[in-house]
Protein backbone atom coordinates (compact mmCIF):
# COMPACT_ATOMS: atom_id res chain seq x y z
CA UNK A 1 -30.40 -48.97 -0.27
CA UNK A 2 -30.98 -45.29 -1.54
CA UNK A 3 -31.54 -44.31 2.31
CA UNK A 4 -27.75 -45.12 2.49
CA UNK A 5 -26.40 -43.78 -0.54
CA UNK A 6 -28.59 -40.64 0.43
CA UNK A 7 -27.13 -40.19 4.14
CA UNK A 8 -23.73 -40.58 2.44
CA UNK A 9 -24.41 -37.26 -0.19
CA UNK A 10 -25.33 -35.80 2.48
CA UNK A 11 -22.75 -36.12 5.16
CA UNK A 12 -19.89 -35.68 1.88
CA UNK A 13 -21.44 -32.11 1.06
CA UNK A 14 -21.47 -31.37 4.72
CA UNK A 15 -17.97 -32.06 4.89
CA UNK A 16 -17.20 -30.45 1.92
CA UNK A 17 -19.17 -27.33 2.85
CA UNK A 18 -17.52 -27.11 6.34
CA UNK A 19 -14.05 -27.19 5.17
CA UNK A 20 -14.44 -24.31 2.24
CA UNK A 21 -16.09 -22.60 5.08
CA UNK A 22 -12.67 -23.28 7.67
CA UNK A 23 -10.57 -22.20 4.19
CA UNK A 24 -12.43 -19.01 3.76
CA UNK A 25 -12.42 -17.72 6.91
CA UNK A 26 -8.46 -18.62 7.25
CA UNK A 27 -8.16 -16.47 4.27
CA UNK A 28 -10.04 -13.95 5.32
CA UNK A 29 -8.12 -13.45 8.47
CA UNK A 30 -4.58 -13.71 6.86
CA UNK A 31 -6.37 -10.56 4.49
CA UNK A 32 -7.45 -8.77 7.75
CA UNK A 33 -4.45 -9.11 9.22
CA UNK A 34 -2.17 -8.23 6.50
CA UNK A 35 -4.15 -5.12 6.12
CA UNK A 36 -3.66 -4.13 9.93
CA UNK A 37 -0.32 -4.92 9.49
CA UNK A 38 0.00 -2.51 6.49
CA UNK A 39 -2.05 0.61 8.23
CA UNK A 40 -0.05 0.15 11.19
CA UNK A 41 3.15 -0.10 8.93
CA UNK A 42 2.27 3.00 7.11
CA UNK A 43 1.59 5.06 9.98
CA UNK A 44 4.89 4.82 11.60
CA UNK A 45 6.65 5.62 8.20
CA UNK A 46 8.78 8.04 9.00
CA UNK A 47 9.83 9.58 5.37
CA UNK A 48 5.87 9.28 4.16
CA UNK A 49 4.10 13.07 4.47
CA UNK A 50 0.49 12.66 6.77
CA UNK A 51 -1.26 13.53 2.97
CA UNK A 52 0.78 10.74 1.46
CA UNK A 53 -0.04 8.37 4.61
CA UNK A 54 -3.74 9.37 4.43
CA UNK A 55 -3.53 8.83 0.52
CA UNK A 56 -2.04 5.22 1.42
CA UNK A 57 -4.33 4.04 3.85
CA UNK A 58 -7.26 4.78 1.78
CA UNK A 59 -5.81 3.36 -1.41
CA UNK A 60 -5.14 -0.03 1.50
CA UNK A 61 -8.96 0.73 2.83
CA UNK A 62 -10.48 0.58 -1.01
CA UNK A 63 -8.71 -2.21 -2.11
CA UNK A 64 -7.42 -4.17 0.94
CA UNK A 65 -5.21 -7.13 -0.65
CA UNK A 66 -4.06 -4.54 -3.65
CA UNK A 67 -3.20 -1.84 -1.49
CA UNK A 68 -1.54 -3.54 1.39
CA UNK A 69 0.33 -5.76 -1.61
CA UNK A 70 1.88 -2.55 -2.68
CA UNK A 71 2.65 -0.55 0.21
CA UNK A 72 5.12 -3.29 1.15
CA UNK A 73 6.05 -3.68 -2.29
CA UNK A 74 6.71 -0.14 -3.49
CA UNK A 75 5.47 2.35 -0.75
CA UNK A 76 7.59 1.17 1.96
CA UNK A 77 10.57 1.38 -0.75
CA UNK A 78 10.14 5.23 -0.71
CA UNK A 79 10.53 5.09 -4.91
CA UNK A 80 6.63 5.78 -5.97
CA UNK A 81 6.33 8.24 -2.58
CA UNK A 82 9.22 10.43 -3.88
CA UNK A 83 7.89 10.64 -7.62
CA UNK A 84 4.73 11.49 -6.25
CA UNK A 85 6.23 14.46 -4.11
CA UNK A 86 4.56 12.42 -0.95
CA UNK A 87 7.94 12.23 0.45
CA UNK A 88 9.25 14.33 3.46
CA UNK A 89 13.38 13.48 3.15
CA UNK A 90 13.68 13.56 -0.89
CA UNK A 91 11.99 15.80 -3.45
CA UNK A 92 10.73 14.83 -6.61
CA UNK A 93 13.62 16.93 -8.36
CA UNK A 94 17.02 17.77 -7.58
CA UNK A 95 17.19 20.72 -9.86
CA UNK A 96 15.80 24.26 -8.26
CA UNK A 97 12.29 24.52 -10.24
CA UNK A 98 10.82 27.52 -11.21
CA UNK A 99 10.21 30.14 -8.20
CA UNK A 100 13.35 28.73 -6.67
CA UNK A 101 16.69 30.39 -6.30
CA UNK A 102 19.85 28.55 -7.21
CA UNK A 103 23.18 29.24 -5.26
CA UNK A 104 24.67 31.72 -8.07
CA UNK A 105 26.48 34.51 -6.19
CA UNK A 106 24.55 37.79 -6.63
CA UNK A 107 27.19 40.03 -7.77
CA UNK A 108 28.92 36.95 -10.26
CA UNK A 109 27.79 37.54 -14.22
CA UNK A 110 26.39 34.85 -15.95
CA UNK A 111 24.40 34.58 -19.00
CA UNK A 112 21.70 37.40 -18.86
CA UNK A 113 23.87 39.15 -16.24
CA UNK A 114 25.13 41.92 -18.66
């Protein structure tokens, strides 16, 4: 009788044991593939600089599920690449900075043109 309920245990937690196995590995390829997916995604962006796409794909590299979460999320999007100035269409300010020149004729008086 305990022979029985023994072979039973036994063939349960070798069920059991196989199918967390199939379930992890599953997930582990959906993670693998959503972070070739985001790599290969990042790469062809066209309005991310080559620092900004190296910065990417080791952010995606460090933290695979994080990083390939929010590349689709908000890199692809273009919003956190312009703030960070890692964007080759848009800069981070409209406004001429310091060091730039602004489009005020040269010979028109202005304040501090006296």
């Amino acid at each position: 009788m305990f022979t029985y309920l023994a072979d039973t245990t036994d063939t349960a937690y070798t069920w059991a044991t196989g199918i967390i196995g199939v379930i992890v590995l599953i997930i582990g390829l959906v993670l693998v593939v959503l972070l070739i997916a985001a790599v290969i995604s990042t790469l062809i962006h066209r309005d991310t600089t080559a620092g900004g796409k190296l910065l990417w794909i080791i952010f995606e590299l460090w933290f695979p599920l994080l990083g390939s979460v929010a590349w689709f999320v908000v890199g692809r999007k273009g919003h956190l690449n312009r703030f960070l100035g890692i964007s080759k269409d848009r800069a981070r300010h409209s406004a001429p900075s310091v060091g730039q020149h602004s489009n005020i004729a040269v010979n028109q008086e202005g304040l501090g043109h006296a």
